[in-house]
Protein backbone atom coordinates (compact mmCIF):
# COMPACT_ATOMS: atom_id res chain seq x y z
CA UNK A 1 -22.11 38.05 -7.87
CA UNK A 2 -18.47 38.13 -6.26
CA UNK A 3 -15.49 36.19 -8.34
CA UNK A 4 -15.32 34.42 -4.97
CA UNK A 5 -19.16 32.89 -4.80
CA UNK A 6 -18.59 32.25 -8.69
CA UNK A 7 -15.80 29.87 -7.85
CA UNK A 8 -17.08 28.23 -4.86
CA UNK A 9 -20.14 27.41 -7.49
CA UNK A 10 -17.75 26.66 -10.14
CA UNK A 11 -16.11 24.07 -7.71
CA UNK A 12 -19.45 21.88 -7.01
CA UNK A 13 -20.44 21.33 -9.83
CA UNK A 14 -16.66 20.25 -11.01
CA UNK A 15 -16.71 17.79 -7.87
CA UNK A 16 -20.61 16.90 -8.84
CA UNK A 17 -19.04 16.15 -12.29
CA UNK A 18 -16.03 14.19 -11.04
CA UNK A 19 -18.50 11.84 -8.74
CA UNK A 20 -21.06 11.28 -11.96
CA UNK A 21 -17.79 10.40 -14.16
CA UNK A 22 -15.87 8.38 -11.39
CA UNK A 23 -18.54 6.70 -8.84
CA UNK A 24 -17.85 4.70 -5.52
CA UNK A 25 -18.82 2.17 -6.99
CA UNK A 26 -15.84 1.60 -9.50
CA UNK A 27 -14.76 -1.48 -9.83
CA UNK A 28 -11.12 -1.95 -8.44
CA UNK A 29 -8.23 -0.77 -10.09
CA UNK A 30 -6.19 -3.24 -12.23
CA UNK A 31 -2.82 -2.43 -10.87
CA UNK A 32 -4.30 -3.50 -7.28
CA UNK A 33 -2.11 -6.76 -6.00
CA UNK A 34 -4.61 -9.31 -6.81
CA UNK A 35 -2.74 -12.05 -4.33
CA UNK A 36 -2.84 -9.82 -1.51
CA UNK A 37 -5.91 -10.37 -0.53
CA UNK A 38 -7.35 -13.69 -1.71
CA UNK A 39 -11.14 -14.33 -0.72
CA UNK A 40 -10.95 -17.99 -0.28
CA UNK A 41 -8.11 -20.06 -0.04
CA UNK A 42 -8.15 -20.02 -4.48
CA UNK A 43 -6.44 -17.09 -5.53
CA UNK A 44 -9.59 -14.34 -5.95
CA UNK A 45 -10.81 -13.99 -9.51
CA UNK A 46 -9.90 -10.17 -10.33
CA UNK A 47 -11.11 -8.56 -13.72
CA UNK A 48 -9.65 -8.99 -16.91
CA UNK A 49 -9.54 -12.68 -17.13
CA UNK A 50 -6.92 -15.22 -16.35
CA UNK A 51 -3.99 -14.54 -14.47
CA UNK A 52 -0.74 -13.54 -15.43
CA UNK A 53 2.28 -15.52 -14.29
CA UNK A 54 6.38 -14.11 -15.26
CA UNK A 55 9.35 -15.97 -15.56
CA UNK A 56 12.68 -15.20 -16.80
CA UNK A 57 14.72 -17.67 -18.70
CA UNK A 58 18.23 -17.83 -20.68
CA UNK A 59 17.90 -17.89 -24.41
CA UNK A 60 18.08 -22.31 -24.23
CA UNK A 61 14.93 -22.46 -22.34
CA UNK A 62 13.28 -20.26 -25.17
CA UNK A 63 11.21 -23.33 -26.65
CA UNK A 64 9.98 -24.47 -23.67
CA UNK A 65 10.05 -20.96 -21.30
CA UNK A 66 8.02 -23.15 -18.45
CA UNK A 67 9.69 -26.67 -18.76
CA UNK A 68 9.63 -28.23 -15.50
CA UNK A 69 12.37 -28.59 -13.57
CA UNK A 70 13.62 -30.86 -10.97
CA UNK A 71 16.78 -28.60 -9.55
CA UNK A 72 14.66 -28.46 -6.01
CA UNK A 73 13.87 -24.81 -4.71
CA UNK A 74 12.57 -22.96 -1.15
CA UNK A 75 9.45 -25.31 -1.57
CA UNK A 76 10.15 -28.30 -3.40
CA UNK A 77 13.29 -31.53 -2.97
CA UNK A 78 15.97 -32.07 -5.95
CA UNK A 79 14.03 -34.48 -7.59
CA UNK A 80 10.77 -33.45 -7.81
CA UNK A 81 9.69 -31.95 -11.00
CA UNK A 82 8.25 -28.11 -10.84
CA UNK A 83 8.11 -25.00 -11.90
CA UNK A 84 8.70 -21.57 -10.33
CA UNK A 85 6.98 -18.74 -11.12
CA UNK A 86 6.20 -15.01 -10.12
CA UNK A 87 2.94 -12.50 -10.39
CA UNK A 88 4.57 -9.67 -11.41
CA UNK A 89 7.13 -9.38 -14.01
CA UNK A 90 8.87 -7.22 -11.50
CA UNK A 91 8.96 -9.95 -9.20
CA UNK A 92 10.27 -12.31 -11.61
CA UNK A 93 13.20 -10.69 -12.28
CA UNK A 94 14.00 -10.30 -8.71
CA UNK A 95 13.52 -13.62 -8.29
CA UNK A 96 16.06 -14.08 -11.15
CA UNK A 97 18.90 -11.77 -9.75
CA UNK A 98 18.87 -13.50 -6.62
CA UNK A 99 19.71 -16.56 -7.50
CA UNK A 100 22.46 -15.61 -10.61
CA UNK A 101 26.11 -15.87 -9.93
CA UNK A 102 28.61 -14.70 -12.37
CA UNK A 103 28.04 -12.52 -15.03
CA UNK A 104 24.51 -11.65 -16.58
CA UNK A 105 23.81 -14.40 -19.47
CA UNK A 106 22.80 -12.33 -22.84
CA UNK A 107 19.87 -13.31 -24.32
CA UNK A 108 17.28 -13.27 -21.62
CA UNK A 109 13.64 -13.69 -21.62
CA UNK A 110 10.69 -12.72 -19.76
CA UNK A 111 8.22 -14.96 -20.55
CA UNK A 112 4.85 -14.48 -19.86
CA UNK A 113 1.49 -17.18 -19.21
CA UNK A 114 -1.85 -17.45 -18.69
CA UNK A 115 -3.90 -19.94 -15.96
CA UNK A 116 -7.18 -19.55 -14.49
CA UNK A 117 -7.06 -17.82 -11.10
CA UNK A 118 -9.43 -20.11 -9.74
CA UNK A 119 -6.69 -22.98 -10.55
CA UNK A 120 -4.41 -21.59 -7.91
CA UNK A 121 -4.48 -22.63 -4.77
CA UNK A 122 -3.04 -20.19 -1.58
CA UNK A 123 -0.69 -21.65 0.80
CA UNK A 124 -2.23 -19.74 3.89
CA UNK A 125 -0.20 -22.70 6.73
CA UNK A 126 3.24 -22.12 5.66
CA UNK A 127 5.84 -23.19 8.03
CA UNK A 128 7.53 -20.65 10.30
CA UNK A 129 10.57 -21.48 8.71
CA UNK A 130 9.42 -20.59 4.86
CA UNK A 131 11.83 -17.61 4.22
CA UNK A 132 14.99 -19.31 6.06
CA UNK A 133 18.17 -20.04 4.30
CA UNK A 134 19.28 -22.66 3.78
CA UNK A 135 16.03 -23.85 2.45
CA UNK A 136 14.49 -25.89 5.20
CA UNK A 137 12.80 -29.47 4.81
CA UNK A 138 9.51 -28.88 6.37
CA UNK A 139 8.81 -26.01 3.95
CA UNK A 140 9.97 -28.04 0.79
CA UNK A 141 7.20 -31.10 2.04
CA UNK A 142 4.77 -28.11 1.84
CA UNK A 143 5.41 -28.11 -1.92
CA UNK A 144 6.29 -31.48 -2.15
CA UNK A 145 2.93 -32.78 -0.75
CA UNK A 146 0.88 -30.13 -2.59
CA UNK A 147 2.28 -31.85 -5.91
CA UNK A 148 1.90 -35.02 -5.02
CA UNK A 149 -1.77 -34.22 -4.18
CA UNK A 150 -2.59 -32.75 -7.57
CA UNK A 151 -5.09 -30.69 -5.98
CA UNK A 152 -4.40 -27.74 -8.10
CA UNK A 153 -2.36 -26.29 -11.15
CA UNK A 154 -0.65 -23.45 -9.09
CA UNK A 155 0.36 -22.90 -5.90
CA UNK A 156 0.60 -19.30 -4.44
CA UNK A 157 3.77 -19.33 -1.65
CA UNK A 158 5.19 -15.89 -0.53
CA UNK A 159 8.47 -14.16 -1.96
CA UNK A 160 11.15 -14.08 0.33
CA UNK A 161 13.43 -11.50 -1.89
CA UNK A 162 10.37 -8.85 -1.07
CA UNK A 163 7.67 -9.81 1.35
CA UNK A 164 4.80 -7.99 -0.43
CA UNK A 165 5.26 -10.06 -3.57
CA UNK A 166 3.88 -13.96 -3.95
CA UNK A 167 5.31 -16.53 -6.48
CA UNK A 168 3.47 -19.12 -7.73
CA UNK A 169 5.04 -23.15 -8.20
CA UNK A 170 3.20 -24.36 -11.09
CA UNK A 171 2.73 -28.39 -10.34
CA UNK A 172 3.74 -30.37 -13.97
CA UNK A 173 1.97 -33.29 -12.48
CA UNK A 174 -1.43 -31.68 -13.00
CA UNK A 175 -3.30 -32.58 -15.69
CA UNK A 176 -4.33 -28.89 -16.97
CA UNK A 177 -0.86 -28.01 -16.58
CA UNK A 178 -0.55 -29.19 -20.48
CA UNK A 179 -2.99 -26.35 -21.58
CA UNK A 180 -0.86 -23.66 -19.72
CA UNK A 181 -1.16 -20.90 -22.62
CA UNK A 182 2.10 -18.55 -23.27
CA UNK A 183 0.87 -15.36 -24.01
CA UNK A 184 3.97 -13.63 -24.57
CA UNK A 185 8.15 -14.04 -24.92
CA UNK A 186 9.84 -10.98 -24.88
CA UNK A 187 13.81 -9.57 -24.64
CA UNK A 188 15.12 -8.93 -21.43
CA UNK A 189 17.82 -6.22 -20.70
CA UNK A 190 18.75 -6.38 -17.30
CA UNK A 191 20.24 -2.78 -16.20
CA UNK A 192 24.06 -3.54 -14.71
CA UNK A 193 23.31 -1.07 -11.59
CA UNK A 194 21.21 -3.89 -10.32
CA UNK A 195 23.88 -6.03 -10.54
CA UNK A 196 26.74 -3.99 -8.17
């Protein structure tokens, strides 16, 4: 038999191997966006349980990393009590950068949560106008209204600071909103090239 035939033989069976250990039929990778592509307008359920939500804070908001705040934002008025947060700690931090002047506070946080997907709704009408600065009024009555309305604990909105990321504003007003479980507070270091 030549070398040649003995590796084209050697080859099938390796790719007959590959298909019996990794099928079609796979379920979907976990670093797959799971807010990309939501099948309803809840946030789709994904595997592994609840979802993740990231937010950084200063070392003062270390008790209470997702204390509601009522500072106003792209989707909510000064005034009316929320809370932002991001999918991906990645996305968090952006989030973070963008809106810090002056020097980088020491002592940072990324604080990490757990909610039921299912509990977060997706903004799929967003005004025109969402990503405009200054923040425009019809887009914070989106958020506004959606808190008000208590229809769910999370709403998904898109990032402006990188289009293929999605934040979620977490509505205090809610009533699970009390059982909002922190899974994890960890140091931040923030490298100073992302800062120049």
């Amino acid at each position: 038999m030549s070398h040649s035939h003995t590796n084209s033989i050697e080859s099938r069976e390796l790719d007959k191997a590959l298909d019996d250990t990794f099928p079609a039929s796979d379920p979907p990778s976990m670093t797959t966006p799971i807010a990309a592509t939501p099948s309803s307008q809840y946030v789709a359920q994904h595997a592994g349980g609840p979802l993740r939500i990231y937010r950084v804070v200063e070392a003062d908001k270390a008790a209470q990393p997702f204390a509601p705040d009522r500072g106003g934002g792209r989707w909510t008025h000064p005034g009316t009590a929320s809370v932002y947060a991001a999918l991906s700690p990645a996305a968090a931090l952006l989030e973070y950068l963008v809106h810090l002047e002056g020097r980088t506070p020491s002592g940072l946080l990324m604080a990490v949560a757990a909610i039921p997907a299912e509990a977060v709704l997706a903004e799929a009408n967003e005004p025109s106008t969402w990503c405009a600065r200054p923040y425009r009024e019809e887009v914070r009555r989106v958020g506004d209204d959606w808190i008000r309305s208590r229809r769910s604990l999370g709403l998904r909105v898109p990032s402006a600071v990188c289009m293929d990321e999605c934040n979620v504003l977490l509505n205090p007003e809610h009533p699970a909103f009390a059982a909002l479980e922190l899974m994890a507070l960890r140091p931040l270091a923030i490298d100073e090239r992302l800062r120049t």
